[in-house]
PDBML (XML) file of the C-alpha atoms, coordinates in Angstrom:
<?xml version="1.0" encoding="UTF-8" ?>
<PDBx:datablock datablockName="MODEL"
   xmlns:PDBx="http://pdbml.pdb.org/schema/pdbx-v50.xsd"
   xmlns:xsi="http://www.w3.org/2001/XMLSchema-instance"
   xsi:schemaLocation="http://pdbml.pdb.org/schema/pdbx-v50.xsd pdbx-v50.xsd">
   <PDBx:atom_siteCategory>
      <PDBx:atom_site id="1">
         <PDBx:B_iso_or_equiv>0.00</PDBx:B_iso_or_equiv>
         <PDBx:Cartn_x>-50.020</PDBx:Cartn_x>
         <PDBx:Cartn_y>4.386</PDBx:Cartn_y>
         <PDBx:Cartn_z>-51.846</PDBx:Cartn_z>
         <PDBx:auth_asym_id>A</PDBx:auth_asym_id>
         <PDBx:auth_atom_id>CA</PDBx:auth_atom_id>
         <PDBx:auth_comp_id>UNK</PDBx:auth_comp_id>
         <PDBx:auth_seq_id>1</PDBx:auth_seq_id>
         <PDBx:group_PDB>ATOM</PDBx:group_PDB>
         <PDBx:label_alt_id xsi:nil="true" />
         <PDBx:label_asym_id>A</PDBx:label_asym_id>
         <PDBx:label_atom_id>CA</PDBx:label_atom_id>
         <PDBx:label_comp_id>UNK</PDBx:label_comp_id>
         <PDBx:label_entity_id>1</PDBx:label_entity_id>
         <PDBx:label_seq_id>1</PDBx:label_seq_id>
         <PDBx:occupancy>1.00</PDBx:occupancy>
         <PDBx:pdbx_PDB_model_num>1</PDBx:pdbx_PDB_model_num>
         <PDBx:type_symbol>C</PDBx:type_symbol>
      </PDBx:atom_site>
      <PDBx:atom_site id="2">
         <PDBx:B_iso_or_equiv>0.00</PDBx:B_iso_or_equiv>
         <PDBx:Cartn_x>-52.387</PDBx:Cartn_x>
         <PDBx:Cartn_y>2.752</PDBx:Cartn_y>
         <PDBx:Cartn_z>-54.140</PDBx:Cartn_z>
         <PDBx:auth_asym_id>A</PDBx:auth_asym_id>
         <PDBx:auth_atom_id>CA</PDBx:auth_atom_id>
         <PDBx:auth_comp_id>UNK</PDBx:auth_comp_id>
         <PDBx:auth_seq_id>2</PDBx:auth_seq_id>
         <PDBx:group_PDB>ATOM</PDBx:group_PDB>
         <PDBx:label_alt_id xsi:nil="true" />
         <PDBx:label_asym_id>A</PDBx:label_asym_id>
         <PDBx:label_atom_id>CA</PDBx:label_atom_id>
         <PDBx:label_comp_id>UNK</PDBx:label_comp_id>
         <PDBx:label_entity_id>1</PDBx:label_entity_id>
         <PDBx:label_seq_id>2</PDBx:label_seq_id>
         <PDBx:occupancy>1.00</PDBx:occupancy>
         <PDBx:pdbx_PDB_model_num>1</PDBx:pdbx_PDB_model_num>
         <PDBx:type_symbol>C</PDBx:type_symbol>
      </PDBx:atom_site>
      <PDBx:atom_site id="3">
         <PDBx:B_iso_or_equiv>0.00</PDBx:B_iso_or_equiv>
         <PDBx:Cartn_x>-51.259</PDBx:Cartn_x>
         <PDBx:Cartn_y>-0.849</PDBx:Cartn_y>
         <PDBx:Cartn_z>-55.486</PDBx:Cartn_z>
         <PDBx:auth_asym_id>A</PDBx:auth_asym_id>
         <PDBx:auth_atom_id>CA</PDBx:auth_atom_id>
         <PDBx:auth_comp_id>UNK</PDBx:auth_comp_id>
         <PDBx:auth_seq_id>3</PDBx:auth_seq_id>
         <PDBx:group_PDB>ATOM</PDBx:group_PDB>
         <PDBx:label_alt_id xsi:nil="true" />
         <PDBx:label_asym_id>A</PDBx:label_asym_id>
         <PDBx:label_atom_id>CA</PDBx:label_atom_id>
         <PDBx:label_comp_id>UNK</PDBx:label_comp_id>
         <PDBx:label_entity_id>1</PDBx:label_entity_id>
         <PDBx:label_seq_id>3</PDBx:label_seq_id>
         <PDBx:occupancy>1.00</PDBx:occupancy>
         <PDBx:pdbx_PDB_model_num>1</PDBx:pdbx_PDB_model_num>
         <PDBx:type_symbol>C</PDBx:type_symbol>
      </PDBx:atom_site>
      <PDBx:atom_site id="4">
         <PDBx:B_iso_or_equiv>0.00</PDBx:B_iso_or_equiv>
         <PDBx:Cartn_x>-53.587</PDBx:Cartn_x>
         <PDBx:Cartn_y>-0.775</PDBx:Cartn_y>
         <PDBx:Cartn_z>-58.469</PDBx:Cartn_z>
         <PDBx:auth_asym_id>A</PDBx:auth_asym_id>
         <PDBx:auth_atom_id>CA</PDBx:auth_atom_id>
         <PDBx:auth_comp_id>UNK</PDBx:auth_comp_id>
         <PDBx:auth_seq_id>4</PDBx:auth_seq_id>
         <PDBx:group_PDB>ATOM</PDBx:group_PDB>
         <PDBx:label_alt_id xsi:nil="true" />
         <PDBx:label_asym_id>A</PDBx:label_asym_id>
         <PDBx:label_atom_id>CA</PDBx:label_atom_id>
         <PDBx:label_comp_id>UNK</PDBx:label_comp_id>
         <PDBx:label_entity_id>1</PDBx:label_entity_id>
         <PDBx:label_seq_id>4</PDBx:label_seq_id>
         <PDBx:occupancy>1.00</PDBx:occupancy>
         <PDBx:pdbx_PDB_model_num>1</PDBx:pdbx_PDB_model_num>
         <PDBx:type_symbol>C</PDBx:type_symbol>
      </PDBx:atom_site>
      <PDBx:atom_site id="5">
         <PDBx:B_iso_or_equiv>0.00</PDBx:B_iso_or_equiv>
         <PDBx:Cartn_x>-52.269</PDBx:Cartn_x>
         <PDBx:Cartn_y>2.661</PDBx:Cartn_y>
         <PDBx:Cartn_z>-60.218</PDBx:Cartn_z>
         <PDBx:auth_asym_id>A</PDBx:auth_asym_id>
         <PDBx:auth_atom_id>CA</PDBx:auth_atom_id>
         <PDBx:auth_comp_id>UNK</PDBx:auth_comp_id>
         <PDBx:auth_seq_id>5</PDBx:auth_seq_id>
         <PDBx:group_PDB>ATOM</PDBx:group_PDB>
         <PDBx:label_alt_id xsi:nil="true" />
         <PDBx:label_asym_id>A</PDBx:label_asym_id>
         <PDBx:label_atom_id>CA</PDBx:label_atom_id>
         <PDBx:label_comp_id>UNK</PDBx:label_comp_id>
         <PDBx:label_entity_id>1</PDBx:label_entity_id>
         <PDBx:label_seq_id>5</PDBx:label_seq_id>
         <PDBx:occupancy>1.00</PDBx:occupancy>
         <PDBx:pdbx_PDB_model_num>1</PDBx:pdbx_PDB_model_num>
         <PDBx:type_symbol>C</PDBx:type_symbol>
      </PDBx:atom_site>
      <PDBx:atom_site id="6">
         <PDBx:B_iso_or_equiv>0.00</PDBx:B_iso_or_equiv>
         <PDBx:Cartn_x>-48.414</PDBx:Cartn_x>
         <PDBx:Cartn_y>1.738</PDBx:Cartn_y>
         <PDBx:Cartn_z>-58.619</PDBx:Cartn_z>
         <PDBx:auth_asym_id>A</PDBx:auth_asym_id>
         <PDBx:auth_atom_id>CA</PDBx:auth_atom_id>
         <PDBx:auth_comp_id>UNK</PDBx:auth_comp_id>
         <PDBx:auth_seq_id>6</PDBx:auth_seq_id>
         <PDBx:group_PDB>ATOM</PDBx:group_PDB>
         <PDBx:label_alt_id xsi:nil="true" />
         <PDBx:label_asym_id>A</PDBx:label_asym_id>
         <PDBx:label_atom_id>CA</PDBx:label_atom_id>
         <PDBx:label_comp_id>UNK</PDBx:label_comp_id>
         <PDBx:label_entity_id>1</PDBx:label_entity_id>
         <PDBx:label_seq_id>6</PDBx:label_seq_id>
         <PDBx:occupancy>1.00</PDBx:occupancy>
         <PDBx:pdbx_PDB_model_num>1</PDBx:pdbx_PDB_model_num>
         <PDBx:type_symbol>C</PDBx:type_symbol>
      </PDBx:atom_site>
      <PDBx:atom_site id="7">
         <PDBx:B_iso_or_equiv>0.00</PDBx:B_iso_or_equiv>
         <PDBx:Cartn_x>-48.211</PDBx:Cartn_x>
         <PDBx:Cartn_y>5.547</PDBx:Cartn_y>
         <PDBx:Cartn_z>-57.148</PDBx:Cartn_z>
         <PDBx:auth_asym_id>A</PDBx:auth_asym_id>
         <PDBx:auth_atom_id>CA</PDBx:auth_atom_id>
         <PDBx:auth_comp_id>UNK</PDBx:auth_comp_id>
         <PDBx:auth_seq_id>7</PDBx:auth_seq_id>
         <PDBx:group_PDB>ATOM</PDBx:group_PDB>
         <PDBx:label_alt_id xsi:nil="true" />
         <PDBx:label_asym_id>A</PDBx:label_asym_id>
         <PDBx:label_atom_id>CA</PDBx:label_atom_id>
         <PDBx:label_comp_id>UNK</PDBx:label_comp_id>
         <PDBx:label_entity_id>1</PDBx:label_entity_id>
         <PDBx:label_seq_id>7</PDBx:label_seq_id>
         <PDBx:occupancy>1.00</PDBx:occupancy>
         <PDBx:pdbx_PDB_model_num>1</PDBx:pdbx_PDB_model_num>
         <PDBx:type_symbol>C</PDBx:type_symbol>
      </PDBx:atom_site>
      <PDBx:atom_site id="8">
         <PDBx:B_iso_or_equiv>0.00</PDBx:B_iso_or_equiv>
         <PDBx:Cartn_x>-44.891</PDBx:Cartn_x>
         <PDBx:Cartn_y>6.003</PDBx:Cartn_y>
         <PDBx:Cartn_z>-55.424</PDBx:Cartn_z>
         <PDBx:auth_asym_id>A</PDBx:auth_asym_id>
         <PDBx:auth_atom_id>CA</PDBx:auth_atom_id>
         <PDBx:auth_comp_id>UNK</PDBx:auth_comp_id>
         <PDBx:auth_seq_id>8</PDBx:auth_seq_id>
         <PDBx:group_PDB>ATOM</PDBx:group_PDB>
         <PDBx:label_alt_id xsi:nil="true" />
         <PDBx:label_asym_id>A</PDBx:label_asym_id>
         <PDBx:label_atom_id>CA</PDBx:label_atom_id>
         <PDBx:label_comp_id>UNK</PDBx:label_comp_id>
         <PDBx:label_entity_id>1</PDBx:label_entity_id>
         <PDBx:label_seq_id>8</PDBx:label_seq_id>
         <PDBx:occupancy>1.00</PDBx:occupancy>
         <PDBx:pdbx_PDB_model_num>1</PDBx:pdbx_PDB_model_num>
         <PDBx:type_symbol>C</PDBx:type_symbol>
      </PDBx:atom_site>
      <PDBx:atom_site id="9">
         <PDBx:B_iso_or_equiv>0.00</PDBx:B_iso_or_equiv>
         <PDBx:Cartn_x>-45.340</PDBx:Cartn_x>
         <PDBx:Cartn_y>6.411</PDBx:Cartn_y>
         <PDBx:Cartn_z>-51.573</PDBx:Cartn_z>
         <PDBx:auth_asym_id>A</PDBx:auth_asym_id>
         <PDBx:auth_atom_id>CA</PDBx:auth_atom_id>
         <PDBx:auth_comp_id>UNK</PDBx:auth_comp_id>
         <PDBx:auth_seq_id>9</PDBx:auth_seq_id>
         <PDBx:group_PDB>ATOM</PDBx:group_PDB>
         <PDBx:label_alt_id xsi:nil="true" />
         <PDBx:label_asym_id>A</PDBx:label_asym_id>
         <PDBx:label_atom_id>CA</PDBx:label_atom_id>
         <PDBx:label_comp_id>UNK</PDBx:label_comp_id>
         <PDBx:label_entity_id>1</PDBx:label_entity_id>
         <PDBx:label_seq_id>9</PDBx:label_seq_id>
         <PDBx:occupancy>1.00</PDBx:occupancy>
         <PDBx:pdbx_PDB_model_num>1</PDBx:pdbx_PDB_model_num>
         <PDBx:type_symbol>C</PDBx:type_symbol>
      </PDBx:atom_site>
      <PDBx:atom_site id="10">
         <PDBx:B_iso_or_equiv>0.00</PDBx:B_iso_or_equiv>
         <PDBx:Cartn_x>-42.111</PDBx:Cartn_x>
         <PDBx:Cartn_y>8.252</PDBx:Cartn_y>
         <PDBx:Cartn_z>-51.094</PDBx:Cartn_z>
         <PDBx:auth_asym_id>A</PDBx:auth_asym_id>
         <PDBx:auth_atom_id>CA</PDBx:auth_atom_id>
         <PDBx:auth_comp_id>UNK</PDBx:auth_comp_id>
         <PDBx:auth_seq_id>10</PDBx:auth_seq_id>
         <PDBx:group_PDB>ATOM</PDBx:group_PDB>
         <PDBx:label_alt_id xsi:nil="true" />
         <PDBx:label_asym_id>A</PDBx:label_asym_id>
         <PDBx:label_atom_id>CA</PDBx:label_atom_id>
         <PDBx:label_comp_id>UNK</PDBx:label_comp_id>
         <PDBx:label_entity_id>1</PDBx:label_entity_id>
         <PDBx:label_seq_id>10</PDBx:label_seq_id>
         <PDBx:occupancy>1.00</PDBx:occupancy>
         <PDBx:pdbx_PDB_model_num>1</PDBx:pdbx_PDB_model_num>
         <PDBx:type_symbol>C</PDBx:type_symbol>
      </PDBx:atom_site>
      <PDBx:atom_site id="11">
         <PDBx:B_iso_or_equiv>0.00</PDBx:B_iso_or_equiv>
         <PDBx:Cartn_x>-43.281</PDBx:Cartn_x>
         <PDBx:Cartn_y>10.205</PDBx:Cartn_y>
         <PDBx:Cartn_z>-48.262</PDBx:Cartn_z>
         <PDBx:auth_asym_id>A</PDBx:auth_asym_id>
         <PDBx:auth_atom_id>CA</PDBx:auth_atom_id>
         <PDBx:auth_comp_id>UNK</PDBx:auth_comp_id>
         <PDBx:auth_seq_id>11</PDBx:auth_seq_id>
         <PDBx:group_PDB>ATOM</PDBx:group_PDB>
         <PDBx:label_alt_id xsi:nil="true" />
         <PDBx:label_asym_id>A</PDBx:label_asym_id>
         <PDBx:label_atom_id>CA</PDBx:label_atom_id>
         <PDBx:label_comp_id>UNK</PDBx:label_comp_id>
         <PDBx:label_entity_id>1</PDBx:label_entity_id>
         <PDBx:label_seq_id>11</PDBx:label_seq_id>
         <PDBx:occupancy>1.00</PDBx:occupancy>
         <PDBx:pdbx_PDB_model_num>1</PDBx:pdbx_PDB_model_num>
         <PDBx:type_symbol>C</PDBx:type_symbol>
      </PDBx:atom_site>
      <PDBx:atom_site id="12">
         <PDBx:B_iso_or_equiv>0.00</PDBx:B_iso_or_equiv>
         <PDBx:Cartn_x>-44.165</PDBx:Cartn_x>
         <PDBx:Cartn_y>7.070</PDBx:Cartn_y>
         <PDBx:Cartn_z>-46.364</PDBx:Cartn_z>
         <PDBx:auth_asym_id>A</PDBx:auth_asym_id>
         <PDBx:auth_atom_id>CA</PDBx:auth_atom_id>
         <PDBx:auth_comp_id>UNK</PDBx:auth_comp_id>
         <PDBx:auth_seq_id>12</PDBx:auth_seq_id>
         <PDBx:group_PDB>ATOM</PDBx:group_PDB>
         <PDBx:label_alt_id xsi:nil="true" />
         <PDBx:label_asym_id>A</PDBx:label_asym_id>
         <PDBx:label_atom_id>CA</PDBx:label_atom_id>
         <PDBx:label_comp_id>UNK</PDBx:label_comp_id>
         <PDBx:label_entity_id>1</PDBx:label_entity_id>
         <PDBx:label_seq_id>12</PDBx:label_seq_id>
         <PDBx:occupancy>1.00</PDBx:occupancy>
         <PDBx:pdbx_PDB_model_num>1</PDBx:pdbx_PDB_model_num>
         <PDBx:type_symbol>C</PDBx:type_symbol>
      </PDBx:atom_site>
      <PDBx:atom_site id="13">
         <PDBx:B_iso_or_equiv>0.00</PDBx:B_iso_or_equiv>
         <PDBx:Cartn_x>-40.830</PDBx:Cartn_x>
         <PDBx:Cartn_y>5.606</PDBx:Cartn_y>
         <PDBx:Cartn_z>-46.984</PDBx:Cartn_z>
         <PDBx:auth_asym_id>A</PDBx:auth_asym_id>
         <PDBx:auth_atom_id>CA</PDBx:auth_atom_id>
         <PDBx:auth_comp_id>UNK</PDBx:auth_comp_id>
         <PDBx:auth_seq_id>13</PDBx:auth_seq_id>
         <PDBx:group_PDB>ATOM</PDBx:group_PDB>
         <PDBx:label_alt_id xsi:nil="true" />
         <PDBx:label_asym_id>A</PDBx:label_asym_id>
         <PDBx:label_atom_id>CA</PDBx:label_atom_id>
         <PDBx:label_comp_id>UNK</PDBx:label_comp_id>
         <PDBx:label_entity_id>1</PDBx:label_entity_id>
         <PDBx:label_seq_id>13</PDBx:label_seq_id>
         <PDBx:occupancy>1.00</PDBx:occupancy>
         <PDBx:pdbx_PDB_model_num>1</PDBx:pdbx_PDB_model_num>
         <PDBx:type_symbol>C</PDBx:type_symbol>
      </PDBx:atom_site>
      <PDBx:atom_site id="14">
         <PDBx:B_iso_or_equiv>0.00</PDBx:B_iso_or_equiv>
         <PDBx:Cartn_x>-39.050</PDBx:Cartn_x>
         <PDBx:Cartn_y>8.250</PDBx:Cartn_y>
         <PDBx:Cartn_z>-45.758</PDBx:Cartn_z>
         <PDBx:auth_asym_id>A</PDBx:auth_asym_id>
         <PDBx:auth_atom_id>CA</PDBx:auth_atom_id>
         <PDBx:auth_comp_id>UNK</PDBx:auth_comp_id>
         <PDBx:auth_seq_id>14</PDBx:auth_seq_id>
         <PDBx:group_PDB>ATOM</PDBx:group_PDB>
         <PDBx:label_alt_id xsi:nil="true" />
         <PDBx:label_asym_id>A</PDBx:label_asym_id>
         <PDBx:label_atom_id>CA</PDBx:label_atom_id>
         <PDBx:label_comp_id>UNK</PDBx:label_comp_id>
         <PDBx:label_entity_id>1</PDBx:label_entity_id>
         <PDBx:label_seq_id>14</PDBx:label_seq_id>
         <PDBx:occupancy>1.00</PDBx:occupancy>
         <PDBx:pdbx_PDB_model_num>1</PDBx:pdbx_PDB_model_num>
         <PDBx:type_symbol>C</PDBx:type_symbol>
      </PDBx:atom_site>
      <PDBx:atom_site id="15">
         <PDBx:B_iso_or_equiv>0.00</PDBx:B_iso_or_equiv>
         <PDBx:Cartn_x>-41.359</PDBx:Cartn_x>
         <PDBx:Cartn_y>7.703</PDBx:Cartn_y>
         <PDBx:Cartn_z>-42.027</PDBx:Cartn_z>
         <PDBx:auth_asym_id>A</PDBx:auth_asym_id>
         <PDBx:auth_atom_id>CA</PDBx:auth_atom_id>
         <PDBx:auth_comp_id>UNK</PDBx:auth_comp_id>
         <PDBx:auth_seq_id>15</PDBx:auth_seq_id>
         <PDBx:group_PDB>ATOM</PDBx:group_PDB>
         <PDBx:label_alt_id xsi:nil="true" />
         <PDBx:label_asym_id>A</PDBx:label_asym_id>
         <PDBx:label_atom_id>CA</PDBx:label_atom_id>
         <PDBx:label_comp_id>UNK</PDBx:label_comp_id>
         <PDBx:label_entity_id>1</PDBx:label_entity_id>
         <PDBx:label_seq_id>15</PDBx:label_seq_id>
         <PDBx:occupancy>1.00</PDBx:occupancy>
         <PDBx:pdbx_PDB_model_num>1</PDBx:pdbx_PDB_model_num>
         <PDBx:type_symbol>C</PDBx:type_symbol>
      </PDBx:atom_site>
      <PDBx:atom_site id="16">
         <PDBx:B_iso_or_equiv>0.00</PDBx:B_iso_or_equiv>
         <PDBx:Cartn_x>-40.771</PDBx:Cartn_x>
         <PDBx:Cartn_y>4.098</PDBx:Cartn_y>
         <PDBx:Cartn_z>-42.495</PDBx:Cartn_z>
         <PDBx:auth_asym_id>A</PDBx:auth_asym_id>
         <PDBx:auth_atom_id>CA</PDBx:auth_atom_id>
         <PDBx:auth_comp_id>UNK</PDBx:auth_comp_id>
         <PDBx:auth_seq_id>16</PDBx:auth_seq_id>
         <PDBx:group_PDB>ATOM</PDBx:group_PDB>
         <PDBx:label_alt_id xsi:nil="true" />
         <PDBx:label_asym_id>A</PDBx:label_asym_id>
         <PDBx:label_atom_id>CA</PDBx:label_atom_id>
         <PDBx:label_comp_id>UNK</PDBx:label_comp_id>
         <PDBx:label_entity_id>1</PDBx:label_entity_id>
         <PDBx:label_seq_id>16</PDBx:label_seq_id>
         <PDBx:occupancy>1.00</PDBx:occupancy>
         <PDBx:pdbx_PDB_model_num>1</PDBx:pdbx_PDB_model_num>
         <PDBx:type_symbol>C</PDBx:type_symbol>
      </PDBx:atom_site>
      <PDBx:atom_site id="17">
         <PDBx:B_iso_or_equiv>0.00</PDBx:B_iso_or_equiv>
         <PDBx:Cartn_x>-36.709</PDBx:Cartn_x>
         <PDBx:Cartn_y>4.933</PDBx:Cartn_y>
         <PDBx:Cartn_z>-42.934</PDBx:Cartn_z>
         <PDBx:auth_asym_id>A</PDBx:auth_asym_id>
         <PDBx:auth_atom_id>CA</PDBx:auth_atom_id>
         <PDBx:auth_comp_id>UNK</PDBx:auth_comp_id>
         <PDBx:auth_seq_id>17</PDBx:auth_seq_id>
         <PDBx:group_PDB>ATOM</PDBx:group_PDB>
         <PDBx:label_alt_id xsi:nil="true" />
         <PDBx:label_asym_id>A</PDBx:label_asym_id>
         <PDBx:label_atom_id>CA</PDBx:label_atom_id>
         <PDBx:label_comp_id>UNK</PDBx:label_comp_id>
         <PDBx:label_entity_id>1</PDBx:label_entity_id>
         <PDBx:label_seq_id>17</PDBx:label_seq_id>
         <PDBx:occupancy>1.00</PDBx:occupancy>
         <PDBx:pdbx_PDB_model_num>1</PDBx:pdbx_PDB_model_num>
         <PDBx:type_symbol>C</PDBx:type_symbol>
      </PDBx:atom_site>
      <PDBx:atom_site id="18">
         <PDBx:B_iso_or_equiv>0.00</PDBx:B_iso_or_equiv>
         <PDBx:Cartn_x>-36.863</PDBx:Cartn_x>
         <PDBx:Cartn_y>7.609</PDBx:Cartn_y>
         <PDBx:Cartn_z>-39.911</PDBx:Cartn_z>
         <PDBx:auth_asym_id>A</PDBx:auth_asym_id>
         <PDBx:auth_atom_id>CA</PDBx:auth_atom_id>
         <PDBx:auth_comp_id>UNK</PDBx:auth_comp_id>
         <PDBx:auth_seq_id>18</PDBx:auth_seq_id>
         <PDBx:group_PDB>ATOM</PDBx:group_PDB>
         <PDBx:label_alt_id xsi:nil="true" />
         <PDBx:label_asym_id>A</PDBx:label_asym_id>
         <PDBx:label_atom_id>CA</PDBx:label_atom_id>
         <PDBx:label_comp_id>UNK</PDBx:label_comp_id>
         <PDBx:label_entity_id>1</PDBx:label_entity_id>
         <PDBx:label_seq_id>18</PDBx:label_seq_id>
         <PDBx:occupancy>1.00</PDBx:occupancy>
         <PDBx:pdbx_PDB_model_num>1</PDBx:pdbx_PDB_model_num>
         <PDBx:type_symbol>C</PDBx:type_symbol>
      </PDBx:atom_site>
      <PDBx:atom_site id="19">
         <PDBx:B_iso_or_equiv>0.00</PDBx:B_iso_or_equiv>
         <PDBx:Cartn_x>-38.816</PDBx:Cartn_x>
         <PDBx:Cartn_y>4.961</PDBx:Cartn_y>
         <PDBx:Cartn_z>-37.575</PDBx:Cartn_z>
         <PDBx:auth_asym_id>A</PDBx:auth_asym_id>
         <PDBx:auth_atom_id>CA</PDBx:auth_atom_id>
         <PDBx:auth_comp_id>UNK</PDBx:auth_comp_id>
         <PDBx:auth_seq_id>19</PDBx:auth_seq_id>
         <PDBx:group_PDB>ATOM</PDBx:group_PDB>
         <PDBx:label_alt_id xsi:nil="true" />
         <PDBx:label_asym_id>A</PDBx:label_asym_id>
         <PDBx:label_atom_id>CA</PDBx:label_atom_id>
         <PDBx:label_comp_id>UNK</PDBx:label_comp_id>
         <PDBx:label_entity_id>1</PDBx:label_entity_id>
         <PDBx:label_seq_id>19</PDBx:label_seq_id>
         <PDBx:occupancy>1.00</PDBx:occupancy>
         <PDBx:pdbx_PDB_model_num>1</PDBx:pdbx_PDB_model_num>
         <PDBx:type_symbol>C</PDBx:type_symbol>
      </PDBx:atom_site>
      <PDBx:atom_site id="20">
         <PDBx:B_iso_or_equiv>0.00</PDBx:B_iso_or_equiv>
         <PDBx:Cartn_x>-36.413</PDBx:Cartn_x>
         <PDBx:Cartn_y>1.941</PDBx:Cartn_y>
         <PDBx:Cartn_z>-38.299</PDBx:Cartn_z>
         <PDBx:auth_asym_id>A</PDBx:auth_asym_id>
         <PDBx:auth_atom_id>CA</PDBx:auth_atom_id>
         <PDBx:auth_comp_id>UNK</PDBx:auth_comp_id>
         <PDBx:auth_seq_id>20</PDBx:auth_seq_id>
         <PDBx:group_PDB>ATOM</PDBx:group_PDB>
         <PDBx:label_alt_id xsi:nil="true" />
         <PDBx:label_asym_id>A</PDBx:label_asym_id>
         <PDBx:label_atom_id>CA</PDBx:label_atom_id>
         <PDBx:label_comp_id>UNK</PDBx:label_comp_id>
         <PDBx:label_entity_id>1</PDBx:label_entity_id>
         <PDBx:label_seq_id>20</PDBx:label_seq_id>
         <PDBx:occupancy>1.00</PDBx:occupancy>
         <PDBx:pdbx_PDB_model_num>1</PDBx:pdbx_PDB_model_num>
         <PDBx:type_symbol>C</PDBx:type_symbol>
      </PDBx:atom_site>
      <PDBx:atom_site id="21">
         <PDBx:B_iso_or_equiv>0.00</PDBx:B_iso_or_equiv>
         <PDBx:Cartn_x>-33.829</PDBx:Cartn_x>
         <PDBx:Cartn_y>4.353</PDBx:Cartn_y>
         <PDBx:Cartn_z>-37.338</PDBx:Cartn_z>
         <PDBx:auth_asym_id>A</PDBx:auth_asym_id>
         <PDBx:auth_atom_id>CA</PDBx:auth_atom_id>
         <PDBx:auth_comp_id>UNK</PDBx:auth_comp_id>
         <PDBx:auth_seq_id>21</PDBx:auth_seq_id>
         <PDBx:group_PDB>ATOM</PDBx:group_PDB>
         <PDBx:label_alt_id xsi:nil="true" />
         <PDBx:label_asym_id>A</PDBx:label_asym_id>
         <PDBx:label_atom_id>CA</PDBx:label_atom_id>
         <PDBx:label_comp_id>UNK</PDBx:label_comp_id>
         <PDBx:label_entity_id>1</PDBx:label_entity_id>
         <PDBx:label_seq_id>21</PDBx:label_seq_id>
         <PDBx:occupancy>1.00</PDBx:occupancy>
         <PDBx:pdbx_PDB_model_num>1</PDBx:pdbx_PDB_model_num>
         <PDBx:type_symbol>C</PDBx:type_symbol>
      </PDBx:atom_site>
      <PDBx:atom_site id="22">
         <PDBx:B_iso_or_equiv>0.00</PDBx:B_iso_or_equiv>
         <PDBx:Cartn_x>-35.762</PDBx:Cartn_x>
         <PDBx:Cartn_y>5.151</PDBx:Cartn_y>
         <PDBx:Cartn_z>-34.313</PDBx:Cartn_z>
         <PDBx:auth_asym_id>A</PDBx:auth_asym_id>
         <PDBx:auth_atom_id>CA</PDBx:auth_atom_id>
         <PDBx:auth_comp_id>UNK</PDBx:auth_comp_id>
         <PDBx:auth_seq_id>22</PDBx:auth_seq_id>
         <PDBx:group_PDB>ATOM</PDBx:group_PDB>
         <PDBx:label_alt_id xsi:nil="true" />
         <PDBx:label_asym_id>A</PDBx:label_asym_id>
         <PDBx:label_atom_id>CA</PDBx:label_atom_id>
         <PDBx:label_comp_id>UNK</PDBx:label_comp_id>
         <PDBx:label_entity_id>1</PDBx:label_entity_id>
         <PDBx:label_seq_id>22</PDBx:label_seq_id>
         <PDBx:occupancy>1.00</PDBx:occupancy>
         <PDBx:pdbx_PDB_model_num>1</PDBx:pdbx_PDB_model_num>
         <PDBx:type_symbol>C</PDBx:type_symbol>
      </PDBx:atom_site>
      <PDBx:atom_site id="23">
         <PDBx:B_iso_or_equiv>0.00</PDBx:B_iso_or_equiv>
         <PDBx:Cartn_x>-35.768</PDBx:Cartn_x>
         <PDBx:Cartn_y>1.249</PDBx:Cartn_y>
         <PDBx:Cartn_z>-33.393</PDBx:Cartn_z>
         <PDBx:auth_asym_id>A</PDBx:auth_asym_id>
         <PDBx:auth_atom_id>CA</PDBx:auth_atom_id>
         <PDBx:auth_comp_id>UNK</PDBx:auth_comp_id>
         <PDBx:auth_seq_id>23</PDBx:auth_seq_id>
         <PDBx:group_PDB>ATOM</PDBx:group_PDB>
         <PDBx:label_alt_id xsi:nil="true" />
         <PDBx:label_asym_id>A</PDBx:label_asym_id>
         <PDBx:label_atom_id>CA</PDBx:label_atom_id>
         <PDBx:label_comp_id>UNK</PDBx:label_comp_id>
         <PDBx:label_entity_id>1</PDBx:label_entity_id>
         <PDBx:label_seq_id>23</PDBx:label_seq_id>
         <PDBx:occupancy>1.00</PDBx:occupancy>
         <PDBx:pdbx_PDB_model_num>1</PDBx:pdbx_PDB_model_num>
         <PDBx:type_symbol>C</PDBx:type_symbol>
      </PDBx:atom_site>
      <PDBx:atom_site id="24">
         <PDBx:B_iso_or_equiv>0.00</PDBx:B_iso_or_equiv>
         <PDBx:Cartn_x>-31.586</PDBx:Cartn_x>
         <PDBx:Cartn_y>1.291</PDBx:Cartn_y>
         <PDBx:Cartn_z>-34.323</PDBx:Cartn_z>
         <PDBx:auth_asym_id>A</PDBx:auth_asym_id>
         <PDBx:auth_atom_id>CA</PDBx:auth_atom_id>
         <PDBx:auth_comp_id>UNK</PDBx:auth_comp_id>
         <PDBx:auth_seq_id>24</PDBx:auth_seq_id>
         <PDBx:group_PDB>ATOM</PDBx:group_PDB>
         <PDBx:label_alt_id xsi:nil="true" />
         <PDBx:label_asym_id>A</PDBx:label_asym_id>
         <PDBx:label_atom_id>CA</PDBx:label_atom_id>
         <PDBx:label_comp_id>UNK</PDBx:label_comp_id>
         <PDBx:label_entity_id>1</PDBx:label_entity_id>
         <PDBx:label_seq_id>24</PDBx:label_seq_id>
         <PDBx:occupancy>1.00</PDBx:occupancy>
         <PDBx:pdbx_PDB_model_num>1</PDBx:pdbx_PDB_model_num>
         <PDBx:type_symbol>C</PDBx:type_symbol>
      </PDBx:atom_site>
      <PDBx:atom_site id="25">
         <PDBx:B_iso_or_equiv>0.00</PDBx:B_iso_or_equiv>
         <PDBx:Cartn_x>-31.975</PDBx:Cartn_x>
         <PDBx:Cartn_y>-0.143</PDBx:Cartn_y>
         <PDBx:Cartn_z>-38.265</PDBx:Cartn_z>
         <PDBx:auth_asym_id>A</PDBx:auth_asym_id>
         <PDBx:auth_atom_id>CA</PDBx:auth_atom_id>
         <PDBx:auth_comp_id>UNK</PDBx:auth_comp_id>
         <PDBx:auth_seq_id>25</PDBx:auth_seq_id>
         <PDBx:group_PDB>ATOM</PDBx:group_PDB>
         <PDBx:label_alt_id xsi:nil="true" />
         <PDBx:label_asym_id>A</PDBx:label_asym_id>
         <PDBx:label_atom_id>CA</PDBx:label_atom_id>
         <PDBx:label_comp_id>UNK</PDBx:label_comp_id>
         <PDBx:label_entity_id>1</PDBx:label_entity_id>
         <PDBx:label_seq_id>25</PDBx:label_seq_id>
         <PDBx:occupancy>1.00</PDBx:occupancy>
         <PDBx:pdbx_PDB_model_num>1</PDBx:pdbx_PDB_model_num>
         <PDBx:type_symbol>C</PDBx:type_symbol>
      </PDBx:atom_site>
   </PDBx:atom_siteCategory>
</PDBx:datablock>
């Protein structure tokens, strides 16, 4: 979520896993 202090954006890859799923990925 923030490049410069490396924070993990785990909630945004689990929307990014449900969505690719969505799209059959």
């Amino acid at each position: 979520t923030d490049r410069d202090k490396r924070i993990p954006a785990t909630a945004e890859a689990l929307q990014v896993k449900t969505k690719l799923k969505d799209r059959y990925i």
